[in-house]
Protein backbone atom coordinates (compact mmCIF):
# COMPACT_ATOMS: atom_id res chain seq x y z
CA UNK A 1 -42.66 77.79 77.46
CA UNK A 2 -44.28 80.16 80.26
CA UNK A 3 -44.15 79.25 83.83
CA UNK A 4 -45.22 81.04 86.71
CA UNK A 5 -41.73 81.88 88.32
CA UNK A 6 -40.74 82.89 91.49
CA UNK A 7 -37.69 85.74 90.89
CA UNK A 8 -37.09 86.47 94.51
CA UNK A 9 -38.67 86.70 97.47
CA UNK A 10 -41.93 88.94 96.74
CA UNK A 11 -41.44 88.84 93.29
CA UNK A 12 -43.45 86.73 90.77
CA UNK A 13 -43.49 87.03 87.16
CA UNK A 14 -45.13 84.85 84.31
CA UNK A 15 -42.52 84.48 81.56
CA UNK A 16 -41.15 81.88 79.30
CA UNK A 17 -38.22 79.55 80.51
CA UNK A 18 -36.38 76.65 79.35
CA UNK A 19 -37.96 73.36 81.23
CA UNK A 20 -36.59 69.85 80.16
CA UNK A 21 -38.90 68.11 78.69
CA UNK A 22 -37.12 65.43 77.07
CA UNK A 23 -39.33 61.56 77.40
CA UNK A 24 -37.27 58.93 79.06
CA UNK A 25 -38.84 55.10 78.69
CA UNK A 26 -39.85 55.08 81.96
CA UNK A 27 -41.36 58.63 81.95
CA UNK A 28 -44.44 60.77 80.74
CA UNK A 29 -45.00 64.07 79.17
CA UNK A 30 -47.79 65.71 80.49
CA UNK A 31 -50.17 68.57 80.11
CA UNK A 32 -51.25 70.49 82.96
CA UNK A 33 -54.54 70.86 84.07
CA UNK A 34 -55.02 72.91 87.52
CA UNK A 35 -52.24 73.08 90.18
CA UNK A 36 -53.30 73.99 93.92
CA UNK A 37 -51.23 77.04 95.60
CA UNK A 38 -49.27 75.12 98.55
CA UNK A 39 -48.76 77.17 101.99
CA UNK A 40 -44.68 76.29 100.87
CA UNK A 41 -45.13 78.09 97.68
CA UNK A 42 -46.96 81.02 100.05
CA UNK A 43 -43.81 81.31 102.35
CA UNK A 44 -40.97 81.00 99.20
CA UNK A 45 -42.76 83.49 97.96
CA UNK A 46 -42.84 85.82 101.14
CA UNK A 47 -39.61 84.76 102.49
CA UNK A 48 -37.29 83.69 99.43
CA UNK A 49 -36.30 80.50 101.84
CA UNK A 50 -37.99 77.69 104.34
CA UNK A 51 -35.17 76.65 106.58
CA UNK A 52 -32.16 75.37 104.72
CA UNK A 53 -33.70 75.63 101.47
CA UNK A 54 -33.10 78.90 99.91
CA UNK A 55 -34.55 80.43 96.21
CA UNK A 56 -31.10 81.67 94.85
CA UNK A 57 -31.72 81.06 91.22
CA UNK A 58 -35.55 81.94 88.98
CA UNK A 59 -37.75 78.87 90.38
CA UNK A 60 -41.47 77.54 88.72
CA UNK A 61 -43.54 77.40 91.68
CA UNK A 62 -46.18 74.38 92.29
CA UNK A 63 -46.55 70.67 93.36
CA UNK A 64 -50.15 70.12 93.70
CA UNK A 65 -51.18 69.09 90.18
CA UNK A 66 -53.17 67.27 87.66
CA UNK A 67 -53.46 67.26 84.34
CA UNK A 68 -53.48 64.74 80.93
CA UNK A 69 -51.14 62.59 79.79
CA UNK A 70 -49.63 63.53 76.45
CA UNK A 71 -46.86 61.60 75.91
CA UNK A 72 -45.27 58.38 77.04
CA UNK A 73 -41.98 56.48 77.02
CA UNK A 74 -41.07 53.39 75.63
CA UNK A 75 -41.39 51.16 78.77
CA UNK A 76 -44.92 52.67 80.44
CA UNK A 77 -47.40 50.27 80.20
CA UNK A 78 -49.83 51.24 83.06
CA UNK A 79 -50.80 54.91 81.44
CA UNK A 80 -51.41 55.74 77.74
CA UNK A 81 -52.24 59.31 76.20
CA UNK A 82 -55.38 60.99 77.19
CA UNK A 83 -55.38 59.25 80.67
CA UNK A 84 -56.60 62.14 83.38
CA UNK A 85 -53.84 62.05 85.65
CA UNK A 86 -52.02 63.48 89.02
CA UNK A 87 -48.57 63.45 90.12
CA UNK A 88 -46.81 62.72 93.39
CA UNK A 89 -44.32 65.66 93.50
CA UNK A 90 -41.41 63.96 95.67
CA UNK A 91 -39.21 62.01 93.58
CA UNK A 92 -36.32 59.86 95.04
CA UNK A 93 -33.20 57.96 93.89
CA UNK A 94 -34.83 54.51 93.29
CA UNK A 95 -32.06 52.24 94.80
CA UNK A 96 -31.09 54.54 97.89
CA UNK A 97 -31.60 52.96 101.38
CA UNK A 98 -34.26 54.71 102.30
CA UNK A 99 -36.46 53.98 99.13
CA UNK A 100 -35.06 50.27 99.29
CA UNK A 101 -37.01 50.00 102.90
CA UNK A 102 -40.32 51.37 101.73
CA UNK A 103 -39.21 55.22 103.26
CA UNK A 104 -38.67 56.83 99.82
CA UNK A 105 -40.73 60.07 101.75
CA UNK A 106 -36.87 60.04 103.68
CA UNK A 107 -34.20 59.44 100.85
CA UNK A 108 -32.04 62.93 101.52
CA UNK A 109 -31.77 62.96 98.08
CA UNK A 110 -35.08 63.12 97.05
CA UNK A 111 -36.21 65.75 94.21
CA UNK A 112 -39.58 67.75 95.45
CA UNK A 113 -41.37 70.03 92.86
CA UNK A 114 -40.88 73.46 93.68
CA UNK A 115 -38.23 72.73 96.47
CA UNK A 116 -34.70 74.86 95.71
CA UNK A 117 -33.54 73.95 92.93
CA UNK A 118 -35.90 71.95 91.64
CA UNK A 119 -38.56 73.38 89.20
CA UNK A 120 -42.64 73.01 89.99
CA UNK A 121 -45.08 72.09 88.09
CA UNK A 122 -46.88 75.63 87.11
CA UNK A 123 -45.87 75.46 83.46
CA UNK A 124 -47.53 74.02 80.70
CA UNK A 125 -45.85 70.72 80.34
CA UNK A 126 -43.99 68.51 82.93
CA UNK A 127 -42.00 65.13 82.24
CA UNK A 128 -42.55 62.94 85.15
CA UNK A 129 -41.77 59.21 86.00
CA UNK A 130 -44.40 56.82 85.47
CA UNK A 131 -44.40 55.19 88.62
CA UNK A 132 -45.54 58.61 90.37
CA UNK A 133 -48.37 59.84 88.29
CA UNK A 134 -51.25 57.83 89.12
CA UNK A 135 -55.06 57.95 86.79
CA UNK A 136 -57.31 59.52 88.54
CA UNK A 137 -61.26 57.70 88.24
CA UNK A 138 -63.79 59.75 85.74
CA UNK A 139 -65.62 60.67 89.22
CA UNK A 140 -62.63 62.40 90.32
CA UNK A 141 -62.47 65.97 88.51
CA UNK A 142 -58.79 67.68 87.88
CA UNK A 143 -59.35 70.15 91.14
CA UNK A 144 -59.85 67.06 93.67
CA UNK A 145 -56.99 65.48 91.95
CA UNK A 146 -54.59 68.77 92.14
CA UNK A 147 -55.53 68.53 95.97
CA UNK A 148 -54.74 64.70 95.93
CA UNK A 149 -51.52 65.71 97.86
CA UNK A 150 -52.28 67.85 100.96
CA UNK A 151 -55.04 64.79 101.54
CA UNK A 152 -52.16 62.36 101.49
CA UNK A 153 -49.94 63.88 103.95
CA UNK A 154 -53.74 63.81 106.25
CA UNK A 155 -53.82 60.40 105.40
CA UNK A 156 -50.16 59.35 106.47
CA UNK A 157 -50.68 61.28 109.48
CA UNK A 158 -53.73 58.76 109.96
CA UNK A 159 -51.87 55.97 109.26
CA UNK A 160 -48.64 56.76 111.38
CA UNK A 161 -51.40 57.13 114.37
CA UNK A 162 -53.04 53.97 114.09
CA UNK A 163 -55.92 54.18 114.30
CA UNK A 164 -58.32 52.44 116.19
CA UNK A 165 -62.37 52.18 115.52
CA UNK A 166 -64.23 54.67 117.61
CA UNK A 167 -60.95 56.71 118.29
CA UNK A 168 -61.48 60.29 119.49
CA UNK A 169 -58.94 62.61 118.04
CA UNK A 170 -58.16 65.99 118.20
CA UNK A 171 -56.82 68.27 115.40
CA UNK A 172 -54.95 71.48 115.83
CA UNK A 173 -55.13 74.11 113.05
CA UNK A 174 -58.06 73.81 110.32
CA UNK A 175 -56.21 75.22 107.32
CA UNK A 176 -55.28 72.89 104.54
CA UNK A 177 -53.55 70.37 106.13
CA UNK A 178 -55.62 70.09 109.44
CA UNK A 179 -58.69 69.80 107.30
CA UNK A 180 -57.59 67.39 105.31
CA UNK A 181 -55.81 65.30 108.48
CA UNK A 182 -59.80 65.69 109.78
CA UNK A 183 -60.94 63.92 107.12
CA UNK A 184 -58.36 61.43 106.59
CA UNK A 185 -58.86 61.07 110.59
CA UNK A 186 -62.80 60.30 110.19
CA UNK A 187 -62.19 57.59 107.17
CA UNK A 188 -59.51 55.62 109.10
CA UNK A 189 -61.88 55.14 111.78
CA UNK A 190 -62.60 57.98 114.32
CA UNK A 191 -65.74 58.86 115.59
CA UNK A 192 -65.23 62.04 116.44
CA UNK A 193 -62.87 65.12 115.71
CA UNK A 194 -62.22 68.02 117.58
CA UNK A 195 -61.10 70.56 115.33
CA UNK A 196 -59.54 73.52 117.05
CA UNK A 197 -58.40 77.10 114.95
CA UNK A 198 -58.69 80.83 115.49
CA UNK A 199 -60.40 81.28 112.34
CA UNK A 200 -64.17 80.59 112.42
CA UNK A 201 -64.69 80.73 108.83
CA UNK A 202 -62.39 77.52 108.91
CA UNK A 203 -63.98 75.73 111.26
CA UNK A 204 -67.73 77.09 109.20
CA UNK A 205 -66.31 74.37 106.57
CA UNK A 206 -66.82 71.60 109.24
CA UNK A 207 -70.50 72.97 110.84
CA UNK A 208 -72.41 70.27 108.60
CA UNK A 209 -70.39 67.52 109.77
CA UNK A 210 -72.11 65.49 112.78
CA UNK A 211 -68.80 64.08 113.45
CA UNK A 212 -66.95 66.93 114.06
CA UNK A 213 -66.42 69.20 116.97
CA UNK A 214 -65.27 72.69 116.36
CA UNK A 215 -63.38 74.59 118.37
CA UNK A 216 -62.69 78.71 118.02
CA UNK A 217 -59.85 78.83 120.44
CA UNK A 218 -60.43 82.62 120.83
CA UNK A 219 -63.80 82.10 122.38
CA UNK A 220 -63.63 78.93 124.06
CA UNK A 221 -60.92 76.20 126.03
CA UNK A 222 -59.52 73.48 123.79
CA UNK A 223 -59.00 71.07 126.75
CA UNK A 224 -62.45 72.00 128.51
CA UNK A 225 -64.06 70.99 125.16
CA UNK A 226 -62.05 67.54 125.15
CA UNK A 227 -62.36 66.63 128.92
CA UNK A 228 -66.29 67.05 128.39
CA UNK A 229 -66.03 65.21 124.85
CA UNK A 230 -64.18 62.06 126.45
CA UNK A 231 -65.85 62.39 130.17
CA UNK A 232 -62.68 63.49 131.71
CA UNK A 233 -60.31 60.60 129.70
CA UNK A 234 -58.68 62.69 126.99
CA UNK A 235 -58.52 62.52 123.10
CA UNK A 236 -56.92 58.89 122.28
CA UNK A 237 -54.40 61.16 119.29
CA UNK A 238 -53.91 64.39 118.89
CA UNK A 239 -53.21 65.83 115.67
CA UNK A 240 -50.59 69.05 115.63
CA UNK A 241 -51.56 70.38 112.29
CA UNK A 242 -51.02 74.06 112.87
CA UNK A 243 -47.33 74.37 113.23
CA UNK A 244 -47.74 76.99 115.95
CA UNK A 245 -45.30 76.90 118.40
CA UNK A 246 -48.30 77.99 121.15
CA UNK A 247 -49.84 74.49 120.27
CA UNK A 248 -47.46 73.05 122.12
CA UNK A 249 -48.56 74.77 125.73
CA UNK A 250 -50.42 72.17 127.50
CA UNK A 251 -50.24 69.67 124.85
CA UNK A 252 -49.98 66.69 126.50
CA UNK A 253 -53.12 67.37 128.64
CA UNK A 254 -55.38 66.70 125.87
CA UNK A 255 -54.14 63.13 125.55
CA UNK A 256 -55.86 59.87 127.44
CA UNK A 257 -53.24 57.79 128.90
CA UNK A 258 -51.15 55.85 126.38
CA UNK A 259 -52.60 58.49 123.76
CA UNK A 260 -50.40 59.11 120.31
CA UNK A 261 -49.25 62.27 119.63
CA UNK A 262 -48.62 62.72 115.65
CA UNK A 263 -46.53 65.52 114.75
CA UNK A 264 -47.88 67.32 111.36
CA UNK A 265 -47.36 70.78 110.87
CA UNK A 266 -43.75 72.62 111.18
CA UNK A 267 -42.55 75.14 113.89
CA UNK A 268 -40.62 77.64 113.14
CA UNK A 269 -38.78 76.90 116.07
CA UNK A 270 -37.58 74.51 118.85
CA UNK A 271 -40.60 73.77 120.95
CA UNK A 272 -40.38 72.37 124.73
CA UNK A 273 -42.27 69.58 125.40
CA UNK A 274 -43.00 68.20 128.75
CA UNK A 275 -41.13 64.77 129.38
CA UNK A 276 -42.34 63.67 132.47
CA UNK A 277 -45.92 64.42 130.93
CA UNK A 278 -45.19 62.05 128.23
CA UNK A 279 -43.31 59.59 130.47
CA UNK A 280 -45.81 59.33 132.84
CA UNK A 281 -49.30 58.64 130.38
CA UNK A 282 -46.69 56.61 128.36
CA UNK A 283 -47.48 58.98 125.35
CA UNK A 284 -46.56 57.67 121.87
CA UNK A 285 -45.26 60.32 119.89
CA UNK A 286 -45.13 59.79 115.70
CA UNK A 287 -44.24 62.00 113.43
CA UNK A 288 -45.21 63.09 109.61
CA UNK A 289 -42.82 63.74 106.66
CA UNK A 290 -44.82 64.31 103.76
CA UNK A 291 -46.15 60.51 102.39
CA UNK A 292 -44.93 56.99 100.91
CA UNK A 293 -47.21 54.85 99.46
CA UNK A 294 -50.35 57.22 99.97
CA UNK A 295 -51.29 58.36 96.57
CA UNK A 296 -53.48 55.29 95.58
CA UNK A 297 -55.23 55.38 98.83
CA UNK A 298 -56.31 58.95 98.38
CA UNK A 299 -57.47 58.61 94.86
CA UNK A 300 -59.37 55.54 95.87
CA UNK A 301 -61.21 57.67 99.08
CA UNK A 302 -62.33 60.31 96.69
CA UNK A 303 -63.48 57.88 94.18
CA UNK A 304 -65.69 56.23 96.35
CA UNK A 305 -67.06 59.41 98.11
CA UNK A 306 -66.00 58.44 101.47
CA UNK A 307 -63.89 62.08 101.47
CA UNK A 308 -65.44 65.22 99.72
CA UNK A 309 -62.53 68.01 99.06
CA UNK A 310 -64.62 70.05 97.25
CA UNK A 311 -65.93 72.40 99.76
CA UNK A 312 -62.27 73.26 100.61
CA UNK A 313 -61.27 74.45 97.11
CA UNK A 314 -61.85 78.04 97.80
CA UNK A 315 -60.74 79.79 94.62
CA UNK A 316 -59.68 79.11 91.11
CA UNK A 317 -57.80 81.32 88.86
CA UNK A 318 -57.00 81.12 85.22
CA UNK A 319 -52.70 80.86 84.64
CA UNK A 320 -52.87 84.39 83.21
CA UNK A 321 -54.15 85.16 86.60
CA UNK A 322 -51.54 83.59 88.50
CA UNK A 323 -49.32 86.11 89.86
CA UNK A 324 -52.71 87.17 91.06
CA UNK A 325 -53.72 84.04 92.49
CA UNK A 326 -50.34 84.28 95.10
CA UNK A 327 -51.06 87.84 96.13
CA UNK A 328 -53.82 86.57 96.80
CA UNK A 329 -52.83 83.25 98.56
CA UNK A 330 -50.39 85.17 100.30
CA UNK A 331 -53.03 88.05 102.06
CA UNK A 332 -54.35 84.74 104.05
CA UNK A 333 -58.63 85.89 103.61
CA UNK A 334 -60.14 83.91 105.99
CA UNK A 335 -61.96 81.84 104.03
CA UNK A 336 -59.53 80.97 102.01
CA UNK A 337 -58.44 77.07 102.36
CA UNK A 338 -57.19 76.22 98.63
CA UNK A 339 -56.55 78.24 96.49
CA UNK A 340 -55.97 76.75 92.64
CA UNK A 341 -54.69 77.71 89.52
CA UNK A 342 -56.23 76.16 85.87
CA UNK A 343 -53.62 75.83 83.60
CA UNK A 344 -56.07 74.21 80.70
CA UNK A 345 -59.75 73.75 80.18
CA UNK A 346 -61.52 70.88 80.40
């Protein structure tokens, strides 16, 4: 079966490979529809490792997907064949202690798509358990479901900031994830967001929105824009979406007193934080792991139109097209957000 496999660092080929594909009772075969190019795929690709996790045998890229169900096991009640589906890519042992306490997101042992060794989902035909593939509503087309996941990680980030009605919150970086935290940010409950990025045909994405404030960090001052926002109080959360170490400058200033800070994107690095800063407006500080528990919340949010990805799917490439579709990913065009590959027709 082909896949679109990730050789090395810089080196992408789409060839057949042997992919297990073997039903259990509890599991389901199924056909892939469209699969969204993750910023992790991006960086395996362009740096053969993130951290600790390093591509040392062929790996299938992808862990944003959707697709049909074509098989089932034995024991699956809740799905049948034909059922338009997507698929929460994390899977974890079902009895450890962190899935027993509700924290699956944290079992060390957990298997993630496209996350050394474990294949992704940029093949034909996965097997998947049953618990984490989830229908998606006819309203909800296979592209909005392959982007079901970078909107739950924006929703967990909501979540883990509790969010109170009216809350003004900042976000830092508007690529996938910070757009995605912006609108999981407005449907918990915020009246405003002040989206900060570098890239103005990012924030462009956002000019329609009433609710949002856009920042272009090369033109203008982040915590002037917030101080005038909140009449001098400060954002009641910031989200750090960007994973730029420079976000971190100054950080703490945004914040009203007893403001959460919630901790999304990734350094590359250690980054200082000021203590004192923290200590002294009692600053809660949460941070974001991928998601538990957030799959059916984001399929419900799309169904119901209270969050529209669509204008953030930027490009869509057919699988013979693929290796294509990561060069192109990985050039970073500006007005690229998400980028997706179509594995079948519709």
């Amino acid at each position: 079966m082909q896949a679109l496999v990730l050789e090395q660092a810089h080196s992408i080929t789409l060839r057949d490979i042997d992919v297990p594909l073997a039903v259990g009772p509890r599991d389901v075969k199924i056909r892939i529809h469209t699969v969204g190019i993750c910023g992790s795929d991006v960086h395996y690709f362009k740096h053969g490792r993130i951290g600790p996790f390093a591509v040392e045998a062929p790996m299938v890229l992808g862990h944003e997907a959707s697709g049909v169900v074509a098989e089932v096991g034995d024991e699956v009640t809740h799905l049948k064949v034909g059922d338009r589906v997507c698929m929460e890519p994390g899977v974890p042992q079902f009895d450890s202690p962190a899935t027993m306490r509700g924290l699956y997101n944290l079992d060390p042992a957990v298997r993630f798509w496209a996350t050394p060794p474990i294949h992704g989902c940029l093949t034909p035909y996965v097997v998947h358990p049953a618990s984490f593939t989830f229908k998606l509503p006819d309203s909800v087309s296979f592209g909005e479901g392959a982007i079901v996941e970078p909107l739950a990680i924006g929703l967990q980030a909501a979540k883990k900031a509790a969010i109170k009605p009216g809350d003004v919150a900042v976000v830092i970086g508007a690529g996938t994830i910070g757009a995605m935290n912006t609108l999981a940010a407005l449907a918990g409950g915020c009246s405003r967001v002040i989206l900060a990025d570098l890239v103005p045909e990012k924030l462009a994405l956002f000019a329609d929105n009433p609710a949002v404030t856009t920042v272009d960090v090369r033109q203008a001052s982040l915590a002037d824009t917030v101080r005038e926002a909140t009449d001098g109080w400060g954002a009641d959360i910031v989200f750090e979406a960007s994973g730029s170490m420079r976000a971190y400058d100054n950080i703490i200033d945004l914040l009203c007193p007893n403001g959460c800070l919630v901790l999304v994107g990734m350094p590359p690095d250690k980054v200082p934080l000021d203590v004192v800063a923290i200590q002294a407006k009692e600053v809660r500080i949460e941070s974001v792991f991928r998601y538990a528990n957030i799959f059916p919340r984001a399929i419900a949010l799309l169904a119901s139109g209270k969050i529209d990805v669509k204008p953030f799917i930027s490009r869509t490439f057919g699988f013979a097209d693929g290796v294509q579709a990561f060069e192109e990913a990985a050039k970073g065009h500006p007005r690229d957000v998400k980028i997706q590959i179509e594995l079948a027709g519709d």
